[in-house]
C-alpha atoms as a PDB file:
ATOM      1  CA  UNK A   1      98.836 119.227 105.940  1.00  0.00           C
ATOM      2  CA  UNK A   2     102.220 120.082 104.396  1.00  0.00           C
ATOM      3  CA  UNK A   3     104.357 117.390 102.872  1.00  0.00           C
ATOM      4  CA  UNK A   4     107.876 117.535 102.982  1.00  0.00           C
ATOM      5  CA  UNK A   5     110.765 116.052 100.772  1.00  0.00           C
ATOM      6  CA  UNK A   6     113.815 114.390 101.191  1.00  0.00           C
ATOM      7  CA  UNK A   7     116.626 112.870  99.290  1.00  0.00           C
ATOM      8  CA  UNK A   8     119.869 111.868  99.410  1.00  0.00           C
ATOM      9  CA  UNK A   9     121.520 110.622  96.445  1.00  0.00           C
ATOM     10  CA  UNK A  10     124.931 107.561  96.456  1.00  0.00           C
ATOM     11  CA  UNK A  11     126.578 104.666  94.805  1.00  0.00           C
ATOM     12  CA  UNK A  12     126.763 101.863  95.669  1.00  0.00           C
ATOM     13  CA  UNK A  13     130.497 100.027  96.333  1.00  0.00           C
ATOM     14  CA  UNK A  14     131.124  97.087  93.888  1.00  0.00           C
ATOM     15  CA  UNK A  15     129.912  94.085  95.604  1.00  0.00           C
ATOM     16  CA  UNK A  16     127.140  95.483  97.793  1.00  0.00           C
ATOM     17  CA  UNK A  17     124.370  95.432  95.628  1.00  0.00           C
ATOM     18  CA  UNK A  18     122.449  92.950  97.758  1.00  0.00           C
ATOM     19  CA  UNK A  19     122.917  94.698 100.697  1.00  0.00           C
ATOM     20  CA  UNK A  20     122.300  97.961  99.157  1.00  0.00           C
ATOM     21  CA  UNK A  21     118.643  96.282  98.067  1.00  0.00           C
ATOM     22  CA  UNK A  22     117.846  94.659 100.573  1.00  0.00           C
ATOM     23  CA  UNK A  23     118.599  98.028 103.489  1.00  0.00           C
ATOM     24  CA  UNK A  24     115.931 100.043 100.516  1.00  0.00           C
ATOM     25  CA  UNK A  25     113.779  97.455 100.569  1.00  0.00           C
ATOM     26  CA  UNK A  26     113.642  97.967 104.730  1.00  0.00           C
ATOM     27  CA  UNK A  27     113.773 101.933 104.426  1.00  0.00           C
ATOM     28  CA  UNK A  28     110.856 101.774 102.504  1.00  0.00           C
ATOM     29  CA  UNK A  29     108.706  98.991 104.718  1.00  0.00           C
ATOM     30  CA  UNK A  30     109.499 101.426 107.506  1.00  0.00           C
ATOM     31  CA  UNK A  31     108.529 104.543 105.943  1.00  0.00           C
ATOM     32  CA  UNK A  32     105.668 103.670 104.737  1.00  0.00           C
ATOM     33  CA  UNK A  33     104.944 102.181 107.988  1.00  0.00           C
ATOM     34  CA  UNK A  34     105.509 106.081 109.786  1.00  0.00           C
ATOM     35  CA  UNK A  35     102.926 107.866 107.130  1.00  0.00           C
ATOM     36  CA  UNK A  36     105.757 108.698 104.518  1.00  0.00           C
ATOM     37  CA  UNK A  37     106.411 107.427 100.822  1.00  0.00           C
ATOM     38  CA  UNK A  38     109.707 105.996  99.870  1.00  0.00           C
ATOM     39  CA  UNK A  39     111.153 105.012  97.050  1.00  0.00           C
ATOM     40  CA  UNK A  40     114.632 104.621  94.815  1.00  0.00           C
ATOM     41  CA  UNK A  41     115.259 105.063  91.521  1.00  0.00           C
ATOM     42  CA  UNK A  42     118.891 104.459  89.513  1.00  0.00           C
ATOM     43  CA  UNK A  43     120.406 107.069  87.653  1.00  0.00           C
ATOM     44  CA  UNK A  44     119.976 106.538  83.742  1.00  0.00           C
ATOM     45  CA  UNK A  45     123.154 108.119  82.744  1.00  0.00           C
ATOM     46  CA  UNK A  46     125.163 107.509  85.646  1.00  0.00           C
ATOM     47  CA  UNK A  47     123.959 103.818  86.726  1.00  0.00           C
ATOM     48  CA  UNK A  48     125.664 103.298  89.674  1.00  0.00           C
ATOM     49  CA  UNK A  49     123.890 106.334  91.434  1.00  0.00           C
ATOM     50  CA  UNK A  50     120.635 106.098  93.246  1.00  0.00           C
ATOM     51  CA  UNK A  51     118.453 108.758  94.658  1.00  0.00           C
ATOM     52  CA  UNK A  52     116.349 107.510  97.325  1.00  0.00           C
ATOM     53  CA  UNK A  53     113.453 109.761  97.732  1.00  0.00           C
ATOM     54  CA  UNK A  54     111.224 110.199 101.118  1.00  0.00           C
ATOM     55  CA  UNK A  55     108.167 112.245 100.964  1.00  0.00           C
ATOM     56  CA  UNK A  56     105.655 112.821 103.763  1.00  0.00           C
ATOM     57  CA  UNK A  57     102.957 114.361 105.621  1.00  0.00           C
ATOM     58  CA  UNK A  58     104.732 115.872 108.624  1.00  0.00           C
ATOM     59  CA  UNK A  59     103.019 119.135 109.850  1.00  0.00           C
ATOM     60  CA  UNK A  60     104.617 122.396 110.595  1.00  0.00           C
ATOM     61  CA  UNK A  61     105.225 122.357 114.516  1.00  0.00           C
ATOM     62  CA  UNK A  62     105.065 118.511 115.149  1.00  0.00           C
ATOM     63  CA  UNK A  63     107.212 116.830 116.652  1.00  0.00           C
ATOM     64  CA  UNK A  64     109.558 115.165 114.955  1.00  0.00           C
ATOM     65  CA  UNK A  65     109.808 110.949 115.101  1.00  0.00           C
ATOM     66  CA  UNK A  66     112.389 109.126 113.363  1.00  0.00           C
ATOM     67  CA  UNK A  67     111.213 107.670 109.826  1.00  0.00           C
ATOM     68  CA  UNK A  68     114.411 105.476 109.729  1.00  0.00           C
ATOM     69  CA  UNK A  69     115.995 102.674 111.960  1.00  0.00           C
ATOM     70  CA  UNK A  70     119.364 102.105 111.302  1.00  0.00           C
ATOM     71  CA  UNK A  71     118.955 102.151 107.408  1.00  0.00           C
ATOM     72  CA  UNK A  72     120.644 105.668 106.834  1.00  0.00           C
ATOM     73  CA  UNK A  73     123.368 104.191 108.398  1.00  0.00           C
ATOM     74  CA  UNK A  74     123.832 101.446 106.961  1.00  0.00           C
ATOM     75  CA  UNK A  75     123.459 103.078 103.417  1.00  0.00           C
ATOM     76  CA  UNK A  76     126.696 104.816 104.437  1.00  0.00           C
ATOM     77  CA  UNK A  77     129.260 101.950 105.028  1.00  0.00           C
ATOM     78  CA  UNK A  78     128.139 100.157 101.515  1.00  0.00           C
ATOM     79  CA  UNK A  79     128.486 103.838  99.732  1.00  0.00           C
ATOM     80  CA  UNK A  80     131.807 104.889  97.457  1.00  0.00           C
ATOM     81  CA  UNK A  81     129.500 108.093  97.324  1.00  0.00           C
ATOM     82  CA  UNK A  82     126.901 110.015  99.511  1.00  0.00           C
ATOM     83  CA  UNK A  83     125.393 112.838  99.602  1.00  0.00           C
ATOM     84  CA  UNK A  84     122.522 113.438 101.865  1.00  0.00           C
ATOM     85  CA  UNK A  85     120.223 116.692  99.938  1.00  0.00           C
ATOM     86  CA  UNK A  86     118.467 119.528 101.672  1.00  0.00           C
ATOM     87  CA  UNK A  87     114.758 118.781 101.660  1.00  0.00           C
ATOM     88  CA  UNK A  88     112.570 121.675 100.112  1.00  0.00           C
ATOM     89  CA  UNK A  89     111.299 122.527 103.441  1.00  0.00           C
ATOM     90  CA  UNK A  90     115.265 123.188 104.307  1.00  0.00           C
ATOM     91  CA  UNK A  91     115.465 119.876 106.875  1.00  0.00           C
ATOM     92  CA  UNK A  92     118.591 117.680 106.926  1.00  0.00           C
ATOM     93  CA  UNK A  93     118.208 114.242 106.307  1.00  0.00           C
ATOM     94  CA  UNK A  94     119.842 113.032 109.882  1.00  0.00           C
ATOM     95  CA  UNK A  95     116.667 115.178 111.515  1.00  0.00           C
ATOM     96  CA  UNK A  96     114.515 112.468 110.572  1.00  0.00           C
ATOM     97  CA  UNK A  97     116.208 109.292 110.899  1.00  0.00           C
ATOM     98  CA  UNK A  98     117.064 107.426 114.202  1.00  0.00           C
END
């Protein structure tokens, strides 16, 4: 079984924190939910940035299922920055969110 990796990396607008934590706190209960590990981490030199980071188990030729709800999303309208990263397996983030 191949694992595959995905990140996208943003900052958070002033004033969104919560919301910011509490849509990671979802992604992740949903990932791990679907098979995949998920977490966040803040930059150390830049802190406003965080990479979220989704790794998992998806097979070569499998369909693909949505990892995400509506969390991606979300991400995006509490974001001053965002910039969704080519997995190492060459997927786009949107491919495996709803």
């Amino acid at each position: 079984m191949s694992r595959h990796l995905f990140v996208l990396i943003f900052e958070p607008r002033p004033g969104s924190e919560a919301a910011v934590d509490a849509l990671l706190r979802a992604a992740r209960v949903r990932a791990e939910s679907a098979g995949w590990h998920c977490w966040a981490y803040r930059n150390e030199i830049a802190a406003n940035e965080i990479t979220l980071f989704l790794e998992g188990p998806r097979r070569a030729g499998d369909e693909q299922h949505a990892v995400f709800g509506t969390e991606i999303q979300e991400l995006r309208q509490h974001t001053a920055r965002f910039e969704p990263v080519r997995s190492l397996s060459e997927y786009p983030l949107e491919e495996v969110t709803a």
